[in-house]
N, C-alpha and C. Protein backbone atom coordinates (compact mmCIF):
# COMPACT_ATOMS: atom_id res chain seq x y z
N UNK A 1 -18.67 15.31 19.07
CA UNK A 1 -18.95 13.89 19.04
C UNK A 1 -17.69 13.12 18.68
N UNK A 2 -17.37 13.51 17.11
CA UNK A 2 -15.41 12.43 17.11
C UNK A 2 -15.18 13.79 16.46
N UNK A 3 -14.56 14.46 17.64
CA UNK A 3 -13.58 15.35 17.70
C UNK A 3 -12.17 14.66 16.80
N UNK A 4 -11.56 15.89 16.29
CA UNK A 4 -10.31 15.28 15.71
C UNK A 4 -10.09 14.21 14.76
N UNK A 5 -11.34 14.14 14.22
CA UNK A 5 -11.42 13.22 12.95
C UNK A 5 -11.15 14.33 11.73
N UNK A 6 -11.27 15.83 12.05
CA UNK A 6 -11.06 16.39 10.52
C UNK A 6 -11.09 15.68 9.07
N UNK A 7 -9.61 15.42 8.94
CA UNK A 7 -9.47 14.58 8.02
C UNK A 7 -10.08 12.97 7.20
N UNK A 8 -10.68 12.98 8.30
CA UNK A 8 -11.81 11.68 7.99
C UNK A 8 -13.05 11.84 7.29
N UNK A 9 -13.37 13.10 8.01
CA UNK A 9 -14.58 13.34 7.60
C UNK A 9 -15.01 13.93 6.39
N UNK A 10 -13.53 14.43 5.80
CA UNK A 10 -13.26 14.99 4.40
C UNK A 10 -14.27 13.94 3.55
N UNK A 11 -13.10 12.97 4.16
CA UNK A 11 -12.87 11.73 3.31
C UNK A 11 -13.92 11.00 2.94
N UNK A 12 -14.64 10.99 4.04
CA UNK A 12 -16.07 10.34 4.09
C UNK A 12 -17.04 11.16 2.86
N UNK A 13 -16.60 12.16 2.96
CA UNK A 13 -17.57 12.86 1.89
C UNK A 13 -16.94 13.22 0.56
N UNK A 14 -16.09 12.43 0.34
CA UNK A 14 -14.97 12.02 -0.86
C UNK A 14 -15.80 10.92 -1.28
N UNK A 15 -15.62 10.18 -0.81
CA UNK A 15 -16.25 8.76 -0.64
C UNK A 15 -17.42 8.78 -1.50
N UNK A 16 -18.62 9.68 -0.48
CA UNK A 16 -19.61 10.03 -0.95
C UNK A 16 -19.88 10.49 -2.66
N UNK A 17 -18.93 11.54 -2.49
CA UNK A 17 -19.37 11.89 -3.93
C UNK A 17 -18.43 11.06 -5.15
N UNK A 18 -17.58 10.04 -4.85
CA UNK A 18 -17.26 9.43 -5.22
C UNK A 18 -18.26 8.47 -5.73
N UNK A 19 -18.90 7.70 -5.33
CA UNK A 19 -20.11 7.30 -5.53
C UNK A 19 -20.88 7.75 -6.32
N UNK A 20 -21.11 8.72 -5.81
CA UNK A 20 -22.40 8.90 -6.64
C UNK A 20 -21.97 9.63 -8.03
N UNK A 21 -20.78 10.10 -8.28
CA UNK A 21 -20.63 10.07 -9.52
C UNK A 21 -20.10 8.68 -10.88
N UNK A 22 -19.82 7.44 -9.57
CA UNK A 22 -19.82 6.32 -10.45
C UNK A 22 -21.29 5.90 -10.70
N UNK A 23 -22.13 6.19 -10.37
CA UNK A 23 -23.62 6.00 -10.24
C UNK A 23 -23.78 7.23 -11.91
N UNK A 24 -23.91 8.01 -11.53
CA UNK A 24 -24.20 8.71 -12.75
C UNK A 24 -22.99 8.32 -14.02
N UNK A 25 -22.03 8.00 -13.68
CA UNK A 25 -21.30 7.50 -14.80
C UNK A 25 -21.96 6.15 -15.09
N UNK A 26 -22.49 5.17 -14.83
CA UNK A 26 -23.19 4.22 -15.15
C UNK A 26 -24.29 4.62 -15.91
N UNK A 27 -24.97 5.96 -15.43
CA UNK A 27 -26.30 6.10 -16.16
C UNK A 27 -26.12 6.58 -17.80
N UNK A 28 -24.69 7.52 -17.31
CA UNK A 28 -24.23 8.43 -18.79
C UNK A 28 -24.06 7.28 -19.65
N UNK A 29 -23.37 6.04 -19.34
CA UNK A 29 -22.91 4.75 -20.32
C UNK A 29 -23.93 4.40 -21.03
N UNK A 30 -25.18 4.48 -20.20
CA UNK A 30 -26.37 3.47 -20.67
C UNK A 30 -27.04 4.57 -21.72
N UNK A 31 -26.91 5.79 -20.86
CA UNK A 31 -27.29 7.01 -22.09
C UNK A 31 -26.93 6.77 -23.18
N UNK A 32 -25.58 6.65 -23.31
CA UNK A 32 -25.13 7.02 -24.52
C UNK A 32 -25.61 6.33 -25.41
N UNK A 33 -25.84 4.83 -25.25
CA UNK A 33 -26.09 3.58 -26.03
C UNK A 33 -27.80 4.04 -26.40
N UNK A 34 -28.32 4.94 -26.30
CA UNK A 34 -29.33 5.41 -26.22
C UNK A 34 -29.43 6.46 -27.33
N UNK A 35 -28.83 6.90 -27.07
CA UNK A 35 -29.02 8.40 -27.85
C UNK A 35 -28.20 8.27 -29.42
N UNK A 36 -28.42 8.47 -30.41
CA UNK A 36 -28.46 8.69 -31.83
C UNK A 36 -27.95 9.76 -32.59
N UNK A 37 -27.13 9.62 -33.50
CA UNK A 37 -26.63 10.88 -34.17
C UNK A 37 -26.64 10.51 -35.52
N UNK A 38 -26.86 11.13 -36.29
CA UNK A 38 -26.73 10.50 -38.09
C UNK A 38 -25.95 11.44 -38.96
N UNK A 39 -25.00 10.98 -39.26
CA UNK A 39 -23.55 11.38 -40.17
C UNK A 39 -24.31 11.17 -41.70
N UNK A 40 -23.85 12.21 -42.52
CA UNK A 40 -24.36 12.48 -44.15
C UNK A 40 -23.11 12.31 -44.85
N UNK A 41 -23.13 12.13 -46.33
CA UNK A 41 -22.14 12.45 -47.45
C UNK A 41 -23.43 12.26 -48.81
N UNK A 42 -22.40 12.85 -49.71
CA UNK A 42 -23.07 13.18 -50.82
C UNK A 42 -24.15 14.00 -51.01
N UNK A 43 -24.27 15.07 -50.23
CA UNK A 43 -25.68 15.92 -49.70
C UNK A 43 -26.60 15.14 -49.74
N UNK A 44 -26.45 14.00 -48.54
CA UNK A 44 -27.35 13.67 -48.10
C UNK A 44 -27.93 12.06 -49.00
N UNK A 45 -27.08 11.83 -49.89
CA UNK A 45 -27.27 10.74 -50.50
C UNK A 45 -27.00 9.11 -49.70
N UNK A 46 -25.82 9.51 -48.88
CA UNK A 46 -26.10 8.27 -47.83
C UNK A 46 -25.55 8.79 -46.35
N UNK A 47 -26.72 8.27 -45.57
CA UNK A 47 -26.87 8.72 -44.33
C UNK A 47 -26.42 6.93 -43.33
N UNK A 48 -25.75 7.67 -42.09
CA UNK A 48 -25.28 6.64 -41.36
C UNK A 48 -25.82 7.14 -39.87
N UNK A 49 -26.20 6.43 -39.12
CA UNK A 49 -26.77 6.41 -37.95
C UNK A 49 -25.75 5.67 -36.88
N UNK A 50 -25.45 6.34 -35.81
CA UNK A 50 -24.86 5.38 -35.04
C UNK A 50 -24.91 6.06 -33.69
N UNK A 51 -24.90 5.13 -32.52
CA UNK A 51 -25.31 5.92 -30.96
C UNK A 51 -23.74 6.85 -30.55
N UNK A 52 -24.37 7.32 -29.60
CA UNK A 52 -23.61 8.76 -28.97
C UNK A 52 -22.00 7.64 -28.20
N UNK A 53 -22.09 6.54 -28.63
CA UNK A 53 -21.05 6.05 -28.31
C UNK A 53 -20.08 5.37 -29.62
N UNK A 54 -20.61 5.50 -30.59
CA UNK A 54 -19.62 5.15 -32.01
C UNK A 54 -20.06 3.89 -32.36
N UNK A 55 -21.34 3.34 -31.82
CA UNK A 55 -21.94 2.09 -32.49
C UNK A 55 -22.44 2.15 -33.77
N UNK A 56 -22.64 1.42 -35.03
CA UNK A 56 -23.08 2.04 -35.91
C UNK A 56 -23.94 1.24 -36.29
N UNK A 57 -25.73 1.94 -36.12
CA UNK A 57 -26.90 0.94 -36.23
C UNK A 57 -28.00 1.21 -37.31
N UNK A 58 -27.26 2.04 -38.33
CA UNK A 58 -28.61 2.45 -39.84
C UNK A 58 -27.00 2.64 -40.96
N UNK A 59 -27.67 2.43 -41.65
CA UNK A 59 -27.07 2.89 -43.46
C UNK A 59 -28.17 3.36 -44.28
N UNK A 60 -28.18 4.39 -44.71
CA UNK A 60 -29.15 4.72 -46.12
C UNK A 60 -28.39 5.11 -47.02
N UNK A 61 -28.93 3.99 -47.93
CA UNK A 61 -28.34 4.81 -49.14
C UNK A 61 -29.25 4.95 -50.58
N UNK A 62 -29.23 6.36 -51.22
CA UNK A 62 -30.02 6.82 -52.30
C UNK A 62 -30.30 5.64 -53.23
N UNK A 63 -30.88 5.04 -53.99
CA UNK A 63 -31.17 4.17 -54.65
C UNK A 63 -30.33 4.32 -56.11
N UNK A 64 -29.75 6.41 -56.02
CA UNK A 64 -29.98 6.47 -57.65
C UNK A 64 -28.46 6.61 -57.37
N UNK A 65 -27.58 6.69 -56.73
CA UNK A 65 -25.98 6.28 -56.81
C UNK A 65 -25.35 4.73 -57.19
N UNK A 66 -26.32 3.86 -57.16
CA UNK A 66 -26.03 2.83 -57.87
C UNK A 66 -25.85 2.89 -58.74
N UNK A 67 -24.36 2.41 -59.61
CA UNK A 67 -24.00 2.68 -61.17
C UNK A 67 -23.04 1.48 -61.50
N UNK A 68 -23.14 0.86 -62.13
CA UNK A 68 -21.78 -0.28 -61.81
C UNK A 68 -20.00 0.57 -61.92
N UNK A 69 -20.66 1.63 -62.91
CA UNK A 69 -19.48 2.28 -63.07
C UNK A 69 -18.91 2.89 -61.50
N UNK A 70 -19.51 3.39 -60.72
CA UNK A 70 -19.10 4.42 -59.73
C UNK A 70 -19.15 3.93 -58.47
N UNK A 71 -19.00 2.72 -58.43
CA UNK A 71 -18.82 1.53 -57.25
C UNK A 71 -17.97 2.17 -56.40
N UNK A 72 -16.55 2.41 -56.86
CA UNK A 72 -15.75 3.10 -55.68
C UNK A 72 -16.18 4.46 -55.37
N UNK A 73 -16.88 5.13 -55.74
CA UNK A 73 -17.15 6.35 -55.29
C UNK A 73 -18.81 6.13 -54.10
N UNK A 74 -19.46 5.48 -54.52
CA UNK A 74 -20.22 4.61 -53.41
C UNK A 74 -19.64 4.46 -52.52
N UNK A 75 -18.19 3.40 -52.39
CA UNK A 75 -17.20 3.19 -50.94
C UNK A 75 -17.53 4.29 -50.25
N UNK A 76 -16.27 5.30 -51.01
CA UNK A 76 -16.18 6.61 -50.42
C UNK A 76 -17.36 7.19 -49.37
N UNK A 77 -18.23 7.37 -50.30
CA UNK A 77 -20.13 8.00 -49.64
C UNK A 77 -19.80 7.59 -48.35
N UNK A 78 -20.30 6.00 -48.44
CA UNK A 78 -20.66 5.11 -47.43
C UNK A 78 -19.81 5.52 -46.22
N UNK A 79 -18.34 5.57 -46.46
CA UNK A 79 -17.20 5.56 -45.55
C UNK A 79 -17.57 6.86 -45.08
N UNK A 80 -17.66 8.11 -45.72
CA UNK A 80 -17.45 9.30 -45.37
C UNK A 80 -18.68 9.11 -44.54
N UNK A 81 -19.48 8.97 -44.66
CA UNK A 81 -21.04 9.10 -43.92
C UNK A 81 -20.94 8.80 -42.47
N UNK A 82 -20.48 6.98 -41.92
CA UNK A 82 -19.84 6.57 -41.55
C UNK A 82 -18.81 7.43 -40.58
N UNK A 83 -18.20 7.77 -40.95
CA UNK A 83 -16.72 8.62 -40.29
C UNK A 83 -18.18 10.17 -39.69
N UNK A 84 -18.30 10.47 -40.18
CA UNK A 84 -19.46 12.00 -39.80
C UNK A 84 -20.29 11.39 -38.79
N UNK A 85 -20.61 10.23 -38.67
CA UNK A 85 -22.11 9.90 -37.71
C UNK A 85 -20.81 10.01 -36.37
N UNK A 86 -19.74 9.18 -37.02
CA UNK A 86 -18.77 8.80 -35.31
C UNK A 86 -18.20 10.04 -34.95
N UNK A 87 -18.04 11.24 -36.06
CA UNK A 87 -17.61 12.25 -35.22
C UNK A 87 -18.47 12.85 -34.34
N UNK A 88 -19.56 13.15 -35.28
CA UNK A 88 -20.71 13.90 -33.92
C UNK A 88 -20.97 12.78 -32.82
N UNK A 89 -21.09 11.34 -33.05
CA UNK A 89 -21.02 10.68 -31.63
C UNK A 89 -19.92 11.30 -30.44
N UNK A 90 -18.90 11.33 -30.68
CA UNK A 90 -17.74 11.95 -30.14
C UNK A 90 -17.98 13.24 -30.14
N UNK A 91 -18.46 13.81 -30.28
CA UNK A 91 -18.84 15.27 -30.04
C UNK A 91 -20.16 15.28 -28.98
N UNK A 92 -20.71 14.88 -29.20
CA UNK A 92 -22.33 14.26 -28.11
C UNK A 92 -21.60 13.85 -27.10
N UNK A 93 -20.76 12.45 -27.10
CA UNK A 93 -20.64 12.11 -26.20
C UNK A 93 -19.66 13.23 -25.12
N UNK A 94 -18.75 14.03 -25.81
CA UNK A 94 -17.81 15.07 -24.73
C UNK A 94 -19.22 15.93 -24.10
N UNK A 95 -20.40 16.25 -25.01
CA UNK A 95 -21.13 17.03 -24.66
C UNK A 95 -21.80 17.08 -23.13
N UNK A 96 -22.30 15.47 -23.51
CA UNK A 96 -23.09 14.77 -22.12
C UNK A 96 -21.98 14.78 -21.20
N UNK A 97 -20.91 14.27 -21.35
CA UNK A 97 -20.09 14.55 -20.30
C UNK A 97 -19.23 15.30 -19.31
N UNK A 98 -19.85 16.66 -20.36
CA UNK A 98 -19.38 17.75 -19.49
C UNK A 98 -20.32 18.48 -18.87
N UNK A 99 -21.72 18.11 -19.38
CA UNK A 99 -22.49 18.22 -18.46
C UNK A 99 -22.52 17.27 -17.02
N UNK A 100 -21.89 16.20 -17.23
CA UNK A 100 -22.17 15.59 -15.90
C UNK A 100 -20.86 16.22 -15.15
N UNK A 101 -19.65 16.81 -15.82
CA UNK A 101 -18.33 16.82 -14.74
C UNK A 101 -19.13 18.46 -14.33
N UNK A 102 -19.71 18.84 -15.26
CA UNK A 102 -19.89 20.45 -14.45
C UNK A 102 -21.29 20.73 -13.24
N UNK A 103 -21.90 19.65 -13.41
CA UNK A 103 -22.91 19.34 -12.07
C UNK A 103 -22.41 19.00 -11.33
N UNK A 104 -21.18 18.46 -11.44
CA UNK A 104 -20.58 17.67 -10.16
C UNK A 104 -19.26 18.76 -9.59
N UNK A 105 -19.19 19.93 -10.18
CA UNK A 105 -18.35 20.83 -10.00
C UNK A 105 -16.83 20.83 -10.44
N UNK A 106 -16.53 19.80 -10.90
CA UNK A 106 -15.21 19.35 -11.58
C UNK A 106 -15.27 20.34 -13.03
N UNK A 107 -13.62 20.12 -13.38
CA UNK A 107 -13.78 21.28 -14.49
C UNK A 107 -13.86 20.93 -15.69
N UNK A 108 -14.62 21.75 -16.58
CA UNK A 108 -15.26 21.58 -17.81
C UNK A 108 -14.48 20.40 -18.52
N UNK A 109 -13.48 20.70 -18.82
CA UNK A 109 -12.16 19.92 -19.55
C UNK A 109 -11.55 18.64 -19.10
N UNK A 110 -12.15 18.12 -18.22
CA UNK A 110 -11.57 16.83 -17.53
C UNK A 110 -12.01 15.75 -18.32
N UNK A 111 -11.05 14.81 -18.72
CA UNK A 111 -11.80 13.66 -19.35
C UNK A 111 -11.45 12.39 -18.58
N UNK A 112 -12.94 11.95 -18.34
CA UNK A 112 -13.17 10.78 -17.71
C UNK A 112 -13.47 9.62 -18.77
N UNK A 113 -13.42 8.61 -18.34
CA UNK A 113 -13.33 7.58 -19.27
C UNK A 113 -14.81 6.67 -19.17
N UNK A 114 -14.71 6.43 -20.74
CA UNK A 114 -16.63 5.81 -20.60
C UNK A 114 -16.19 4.14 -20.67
């Protein structure tokens, strides 16, 4: 039919899956803003919540670490808690995304940008 297009027809199906992995990269974005991870300090005395993208949308904190004395060590908690929710976000989020580069046959280790 179009003989001697070879190279076109690559392309066309470049194209294709070009697409449709900006399509699933749209969905992974919306995922992420979706999905939840909760970072601890102080075994568990204050807990931080934040989505699989480093948003940060809960704080708990123990009632009985209130001390006027130990105010800066509260900071600390809070911060450390904080810093733990965004790492496992960042850990979730490489997760989901290497599930999407390895459905799509690309290699494990590629980082695409959210």
């Amino acid at each position: 039919m179009l003989k001697g297009l070879g190279a076109l027809g690559d392309m066309a199906g470049m194209m294709k899956k070009a697409q449709e992995m900006q399509g699933k990269m749209a969905q992974m974005q919306e995922d992420m803003a979706n999905i939840m991870v909760e970072g601890e300090s102080g075994a568990g005395l204050v807990k931080a919540g934040c989505t699989a993208k480093g948003e940060l949308k809960s704080l708990d904190i123990d009632p009985s670490i209130f001390n006027g004395d130990d105010k800066e060590v509260v900071e600390d908690l809070i911060l450390a808690a904080i810093k733990d929710a965004q790492t496992k976000a960042t850990e979730r989020a490489q997760e989901e995304m290497a599930k999407l580069t390895e459905g799509m046959g690309l290699p494990a280790d590629m980082k695409l940008p959210f």
